[in-house]
C-alpha atoms as a PDB file:
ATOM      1  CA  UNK A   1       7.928 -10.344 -19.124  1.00  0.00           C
ATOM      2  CA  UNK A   2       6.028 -11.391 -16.228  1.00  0.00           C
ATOM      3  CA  UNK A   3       5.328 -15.288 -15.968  1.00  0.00           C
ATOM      4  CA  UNK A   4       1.966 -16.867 -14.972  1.00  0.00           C
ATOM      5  CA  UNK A   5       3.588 -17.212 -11.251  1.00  0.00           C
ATOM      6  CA  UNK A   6       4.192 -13.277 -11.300  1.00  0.00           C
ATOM      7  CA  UNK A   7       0.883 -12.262 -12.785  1.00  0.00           C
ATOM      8  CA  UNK A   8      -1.155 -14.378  -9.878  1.00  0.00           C
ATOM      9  CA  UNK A   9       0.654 -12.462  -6.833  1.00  0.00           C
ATOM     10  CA  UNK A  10       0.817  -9.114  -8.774  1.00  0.00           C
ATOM     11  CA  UNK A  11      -1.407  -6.306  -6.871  1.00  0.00           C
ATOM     12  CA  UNK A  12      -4.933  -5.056  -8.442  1.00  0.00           C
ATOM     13  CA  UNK A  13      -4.369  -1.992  -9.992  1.00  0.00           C
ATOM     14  CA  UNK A  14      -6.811   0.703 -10.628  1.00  0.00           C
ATOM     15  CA  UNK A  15      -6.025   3.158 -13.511  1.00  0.00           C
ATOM     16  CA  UNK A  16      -2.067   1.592 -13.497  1.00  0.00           C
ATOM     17  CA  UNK A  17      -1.722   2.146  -9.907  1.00  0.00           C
ATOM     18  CA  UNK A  18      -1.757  -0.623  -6.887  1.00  0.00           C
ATOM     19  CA  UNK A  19      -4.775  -0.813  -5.204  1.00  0.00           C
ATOM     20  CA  UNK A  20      -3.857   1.196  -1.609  1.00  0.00           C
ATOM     21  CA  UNK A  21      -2.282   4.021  -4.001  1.00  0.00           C
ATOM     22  CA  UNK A  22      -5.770   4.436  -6.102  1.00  0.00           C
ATOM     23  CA  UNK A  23      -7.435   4.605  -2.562  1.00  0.00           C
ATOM     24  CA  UNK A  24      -5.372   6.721  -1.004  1.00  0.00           C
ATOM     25  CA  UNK A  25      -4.938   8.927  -3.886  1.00  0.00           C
ATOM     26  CA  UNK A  26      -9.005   9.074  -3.940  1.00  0.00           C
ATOM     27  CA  UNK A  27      -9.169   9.537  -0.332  1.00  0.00           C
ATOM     28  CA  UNK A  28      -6.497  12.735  -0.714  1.00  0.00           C
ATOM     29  CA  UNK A  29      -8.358  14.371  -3.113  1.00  0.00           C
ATOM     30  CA  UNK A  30     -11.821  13.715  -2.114  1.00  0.00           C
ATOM     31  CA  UNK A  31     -10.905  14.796   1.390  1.00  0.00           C
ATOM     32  CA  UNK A  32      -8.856  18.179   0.377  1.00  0.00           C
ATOM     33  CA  UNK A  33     -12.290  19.011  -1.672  1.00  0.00           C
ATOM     34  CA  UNK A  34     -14.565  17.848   0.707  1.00  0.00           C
ATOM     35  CA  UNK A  35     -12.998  20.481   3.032  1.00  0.00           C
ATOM     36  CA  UNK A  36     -13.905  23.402   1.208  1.00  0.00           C
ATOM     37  CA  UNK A  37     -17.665  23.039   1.035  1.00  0.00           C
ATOM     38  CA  UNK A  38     -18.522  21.311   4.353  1.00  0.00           C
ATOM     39  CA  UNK A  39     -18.564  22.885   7.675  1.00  0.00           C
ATOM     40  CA  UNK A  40     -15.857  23.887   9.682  1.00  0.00           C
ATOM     41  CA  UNK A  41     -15.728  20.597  12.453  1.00  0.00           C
ATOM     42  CA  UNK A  42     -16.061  18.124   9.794  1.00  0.00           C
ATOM     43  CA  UNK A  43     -13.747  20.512   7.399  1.00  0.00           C
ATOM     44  CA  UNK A  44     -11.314  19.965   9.867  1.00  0.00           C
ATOM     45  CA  UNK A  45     -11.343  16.154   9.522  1.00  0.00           C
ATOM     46  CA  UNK A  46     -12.108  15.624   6.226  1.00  0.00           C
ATOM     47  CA  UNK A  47      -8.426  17.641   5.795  1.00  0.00           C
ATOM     48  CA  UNK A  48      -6.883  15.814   8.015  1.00  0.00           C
ATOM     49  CA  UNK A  49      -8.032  12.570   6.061  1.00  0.00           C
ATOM     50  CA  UNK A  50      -6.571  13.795   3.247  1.00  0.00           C
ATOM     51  CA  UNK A  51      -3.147  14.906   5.344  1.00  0.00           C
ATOM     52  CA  UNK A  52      -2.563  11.670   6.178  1.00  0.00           C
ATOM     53  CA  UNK A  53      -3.551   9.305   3.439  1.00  0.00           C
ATOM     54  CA  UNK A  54      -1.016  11.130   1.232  1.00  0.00           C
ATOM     55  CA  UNK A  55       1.815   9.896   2.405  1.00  0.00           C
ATOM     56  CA  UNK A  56       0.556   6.712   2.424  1.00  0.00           C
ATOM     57  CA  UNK A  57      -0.609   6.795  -1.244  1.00  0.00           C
ATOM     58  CA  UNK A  58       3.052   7.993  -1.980  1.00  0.00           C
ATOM     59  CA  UNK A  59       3.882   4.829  -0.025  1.00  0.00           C
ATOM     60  CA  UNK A  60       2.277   2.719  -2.086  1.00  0.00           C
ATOM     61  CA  UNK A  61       3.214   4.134  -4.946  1.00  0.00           C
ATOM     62  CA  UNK A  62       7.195   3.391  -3.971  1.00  0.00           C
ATOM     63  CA  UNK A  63       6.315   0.176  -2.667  1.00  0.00           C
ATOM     64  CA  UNK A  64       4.086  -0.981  -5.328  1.00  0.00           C
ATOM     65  CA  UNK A  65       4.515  -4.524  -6.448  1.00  0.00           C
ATOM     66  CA  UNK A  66       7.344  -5.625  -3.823  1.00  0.00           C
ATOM     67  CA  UNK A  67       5.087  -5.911  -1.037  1.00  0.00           C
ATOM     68  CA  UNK A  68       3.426  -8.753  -2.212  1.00  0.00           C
ATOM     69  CA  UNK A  69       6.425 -10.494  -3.749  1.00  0.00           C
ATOM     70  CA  UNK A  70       8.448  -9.859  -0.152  1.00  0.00           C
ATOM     71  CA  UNK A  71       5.328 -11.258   1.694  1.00  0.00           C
ATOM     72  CA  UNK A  72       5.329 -14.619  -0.052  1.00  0.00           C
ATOM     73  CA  UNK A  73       8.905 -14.813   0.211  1.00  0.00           C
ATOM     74  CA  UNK A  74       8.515 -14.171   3.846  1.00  0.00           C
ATOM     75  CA  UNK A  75       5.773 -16.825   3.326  1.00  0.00           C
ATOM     76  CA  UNK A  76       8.193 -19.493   1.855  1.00  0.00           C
ATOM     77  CA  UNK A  77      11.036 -18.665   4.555  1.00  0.00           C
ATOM     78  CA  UNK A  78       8.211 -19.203   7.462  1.00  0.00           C
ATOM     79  CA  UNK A  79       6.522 -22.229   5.715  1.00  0.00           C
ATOM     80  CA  UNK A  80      10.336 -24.007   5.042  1.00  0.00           C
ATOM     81  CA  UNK A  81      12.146 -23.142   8.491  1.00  0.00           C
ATOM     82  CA  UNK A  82      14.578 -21.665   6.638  1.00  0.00           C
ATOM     83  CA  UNK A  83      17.256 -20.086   9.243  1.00  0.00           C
ATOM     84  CA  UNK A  84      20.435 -18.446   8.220  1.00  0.00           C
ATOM     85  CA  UNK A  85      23.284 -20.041  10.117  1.00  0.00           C
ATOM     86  CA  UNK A  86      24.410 -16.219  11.924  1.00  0.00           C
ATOM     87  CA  UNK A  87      20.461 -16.321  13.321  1.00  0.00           C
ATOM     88  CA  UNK A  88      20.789 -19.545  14.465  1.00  0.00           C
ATOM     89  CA  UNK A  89      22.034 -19.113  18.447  1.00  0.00           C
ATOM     90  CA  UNK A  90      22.192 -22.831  19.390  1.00  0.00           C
END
């Protein structure tokens, strides 16, 4: 069970997936269908949209709500000067 804390950082989800997976996922399959009717110059990119924001939607998807937990803990660290001893060099 997610507290109110939790529920304020979590991601936007569209359709139960984070935000840059739904877009990336829409991009992917707008962009692999896109290539079949238009012309062959713009064919060409609209595949190689697709190519490459599917990996990234497959990022998101493994990522999904960590990201935004690990950037305000990276937030906290940076805000606290929190240093572990073994960084410390002086």
């Amino acid at each position: 069970m997610m507290t109110a804390y939790n529920k304020r950082l979590a991601p936007t989800r569209i359709l139960g997936l984070p935000l840059g997976a739904a877009g990336a996922g829409l991009t992917t399959v707008t962009g692999a269908l896109a290539s079949v009717v238009l012309p062959q110059p713009v064919a060409a990119m609209a595949i190689a949209a697709a190519i490459v924001a599917f990996p990234l939607g497959v990022g998101a998807i493994l990522i999904g709500d960590d990201a935004v937990f690990a950037y305000a803990f990276w937030l906290s660290r940076r805000d606290a000067r929190i240093v572990a001893r073994e960084g410390a060099w002086h």
